[in-house]
C-alpha atoms as a PDB file:
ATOM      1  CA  UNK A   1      -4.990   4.840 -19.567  1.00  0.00           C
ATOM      2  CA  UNK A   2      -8.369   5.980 -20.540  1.00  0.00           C
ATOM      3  CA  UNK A   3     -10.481   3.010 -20.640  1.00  0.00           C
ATOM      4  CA  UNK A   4     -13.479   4.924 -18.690  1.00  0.00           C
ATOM      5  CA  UNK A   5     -12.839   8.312 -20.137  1.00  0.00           C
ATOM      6  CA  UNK A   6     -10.081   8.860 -17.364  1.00  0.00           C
ATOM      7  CA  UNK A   7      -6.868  10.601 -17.670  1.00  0.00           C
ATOM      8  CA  UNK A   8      -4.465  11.231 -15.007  1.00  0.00           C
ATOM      9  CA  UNK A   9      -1.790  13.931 -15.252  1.00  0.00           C
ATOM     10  CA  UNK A  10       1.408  14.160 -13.712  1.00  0.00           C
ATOM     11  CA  UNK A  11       3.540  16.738 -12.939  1.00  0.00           C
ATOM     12  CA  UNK A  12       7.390  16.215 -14.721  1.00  0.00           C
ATOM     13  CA  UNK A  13       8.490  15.276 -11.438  1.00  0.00           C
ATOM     14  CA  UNK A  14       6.182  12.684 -10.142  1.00  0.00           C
ATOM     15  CA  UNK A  15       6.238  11.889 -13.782  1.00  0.00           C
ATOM     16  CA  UNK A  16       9.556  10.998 -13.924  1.00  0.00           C
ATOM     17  CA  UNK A  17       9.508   9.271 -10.943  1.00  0.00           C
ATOM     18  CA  UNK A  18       6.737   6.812 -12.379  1.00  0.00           C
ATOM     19  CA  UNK A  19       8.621   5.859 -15.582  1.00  0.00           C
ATOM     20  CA  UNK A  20      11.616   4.979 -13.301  1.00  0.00           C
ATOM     21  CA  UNK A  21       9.693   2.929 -11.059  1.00  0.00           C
ATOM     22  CA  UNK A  22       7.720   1.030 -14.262  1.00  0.00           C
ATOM     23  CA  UNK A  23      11.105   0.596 -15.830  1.00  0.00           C
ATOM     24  CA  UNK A  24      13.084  -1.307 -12.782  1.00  0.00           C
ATOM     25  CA  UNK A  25      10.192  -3.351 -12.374  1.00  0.00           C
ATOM     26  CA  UNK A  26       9.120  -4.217 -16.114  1.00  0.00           C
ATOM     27  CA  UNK A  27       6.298  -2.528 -16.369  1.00  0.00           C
ATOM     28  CA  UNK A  28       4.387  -0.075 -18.173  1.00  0.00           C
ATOM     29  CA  UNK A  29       3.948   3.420 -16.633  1.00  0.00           C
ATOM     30  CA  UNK A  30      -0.002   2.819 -16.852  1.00  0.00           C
ATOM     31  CA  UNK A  31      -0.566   0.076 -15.331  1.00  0.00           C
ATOM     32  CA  UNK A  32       1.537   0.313 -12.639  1.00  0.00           C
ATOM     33  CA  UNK A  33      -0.250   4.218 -11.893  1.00  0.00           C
ATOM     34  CA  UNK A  34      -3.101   1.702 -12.310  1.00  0.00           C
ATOM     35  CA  UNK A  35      -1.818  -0.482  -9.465  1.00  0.00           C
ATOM     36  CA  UNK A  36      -0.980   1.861  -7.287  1.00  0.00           C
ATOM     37  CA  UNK A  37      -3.801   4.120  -7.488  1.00  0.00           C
ATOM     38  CA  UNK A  38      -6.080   0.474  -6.929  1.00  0.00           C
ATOM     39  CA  UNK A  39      -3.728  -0.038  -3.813  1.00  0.00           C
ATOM     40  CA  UNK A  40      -4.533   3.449  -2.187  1.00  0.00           C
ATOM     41  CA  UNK A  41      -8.200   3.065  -3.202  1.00  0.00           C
ATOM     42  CA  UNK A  42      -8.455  -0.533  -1.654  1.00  0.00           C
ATOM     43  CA  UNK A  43      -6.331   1.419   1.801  1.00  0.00           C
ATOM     44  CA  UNK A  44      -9.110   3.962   1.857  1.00  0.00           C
ATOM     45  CA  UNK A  45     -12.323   1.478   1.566  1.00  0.00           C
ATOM     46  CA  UNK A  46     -10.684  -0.647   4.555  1.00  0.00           C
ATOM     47  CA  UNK A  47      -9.966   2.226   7.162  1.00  0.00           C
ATOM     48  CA  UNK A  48     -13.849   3.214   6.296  1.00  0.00           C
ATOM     49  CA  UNK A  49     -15.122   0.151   6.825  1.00  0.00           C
ATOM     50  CA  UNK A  50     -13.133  -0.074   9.935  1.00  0.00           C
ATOM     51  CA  UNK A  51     -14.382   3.343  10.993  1.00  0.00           C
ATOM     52  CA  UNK A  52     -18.140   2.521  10.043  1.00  0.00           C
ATOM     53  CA  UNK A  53     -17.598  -0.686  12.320  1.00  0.00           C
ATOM     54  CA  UNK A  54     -16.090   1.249  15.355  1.00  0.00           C
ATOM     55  CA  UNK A  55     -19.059   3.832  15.353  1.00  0.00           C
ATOM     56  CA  UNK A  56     -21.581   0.850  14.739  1.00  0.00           C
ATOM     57  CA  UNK A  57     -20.174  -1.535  18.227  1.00  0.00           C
ATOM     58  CA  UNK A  58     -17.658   1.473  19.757  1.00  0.00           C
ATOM     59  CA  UNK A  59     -15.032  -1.347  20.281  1.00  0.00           C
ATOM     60  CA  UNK A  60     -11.376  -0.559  19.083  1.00  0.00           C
ATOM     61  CA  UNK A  61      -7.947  -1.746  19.089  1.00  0.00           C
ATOM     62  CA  UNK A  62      -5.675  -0.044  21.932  1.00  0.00           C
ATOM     63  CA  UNK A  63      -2.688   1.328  20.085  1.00  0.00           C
ATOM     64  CA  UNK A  64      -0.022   0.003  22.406  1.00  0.00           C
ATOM     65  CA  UNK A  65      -1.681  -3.656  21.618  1.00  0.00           C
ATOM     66  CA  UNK A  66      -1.566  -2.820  17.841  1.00  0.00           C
ATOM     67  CA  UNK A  67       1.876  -1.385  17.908  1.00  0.00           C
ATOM     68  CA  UNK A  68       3.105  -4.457  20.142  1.00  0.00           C
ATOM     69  CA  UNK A  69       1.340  -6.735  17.504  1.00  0.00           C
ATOM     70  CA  UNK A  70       2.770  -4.946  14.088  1.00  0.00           C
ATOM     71  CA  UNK A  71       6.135  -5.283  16.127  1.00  0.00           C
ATOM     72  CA  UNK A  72       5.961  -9.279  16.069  1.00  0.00           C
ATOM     73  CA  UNK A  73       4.846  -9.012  12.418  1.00  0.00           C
ATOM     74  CA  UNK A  74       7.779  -7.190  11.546  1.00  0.00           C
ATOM     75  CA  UNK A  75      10.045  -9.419  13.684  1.00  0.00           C
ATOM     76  CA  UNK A  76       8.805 -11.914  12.184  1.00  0.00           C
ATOM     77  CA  UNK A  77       9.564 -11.027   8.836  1.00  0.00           C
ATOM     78  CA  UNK A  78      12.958 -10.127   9.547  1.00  0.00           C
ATOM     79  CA  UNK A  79      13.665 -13.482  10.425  1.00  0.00           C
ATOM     80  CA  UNK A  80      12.448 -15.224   7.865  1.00  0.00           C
ATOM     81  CA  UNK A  81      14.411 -12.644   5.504  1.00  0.00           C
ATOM     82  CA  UNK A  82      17.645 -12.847   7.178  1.00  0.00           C
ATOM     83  CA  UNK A  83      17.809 -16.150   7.522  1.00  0.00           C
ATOM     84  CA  UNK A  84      18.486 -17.372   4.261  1.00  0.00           C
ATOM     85  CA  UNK A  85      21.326 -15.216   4.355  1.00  0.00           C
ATOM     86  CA  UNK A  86      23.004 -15.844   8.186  1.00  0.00           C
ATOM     87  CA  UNK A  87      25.715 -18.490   7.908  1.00  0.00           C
END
């Protein structure tokens, strides 16, 4: 996984842990460090473009209105996941 002169070790542990996760899901080790490290990357660039937008207007979300709203999301979820399987 050195296609820009990059090369990522891993401890035997975390190692380990990588090869099992690449294996249950088909994939190779590589890409999905690849995929994952993408995934945190991508997580990073949207809380500081969040940030950069809260100190450019100074308006936020109140956290008992986000928690309230990631509750319905996850409700909502749930639903549609258990309900193939309810009777």
């Amino acid at each position: 996984m050195a296609d820009d002169g990059r090369i990522v070790e891993l401890d035997e542990e975390l190692g380990r842990r990588l090869n099992a996760v690449a294996t249950a899901t088909g994939q190779s080790a590589g890409d999905l460090a690849a995929k994952l490290i993408s995934h945190g990357l991508d997580d990073w660039a949207e809380d500081f473009a969040r940030f950069a937008e809260y100190e450019r207007t100074g308006e936020y979300i109140d956290a008992e209105v986000a928690m309230a709203e990631f509750r319905q999301a996850v409700a909502a979820k749930q639903v549609r996941w258990v309900a193939p399987f309810s009777g």
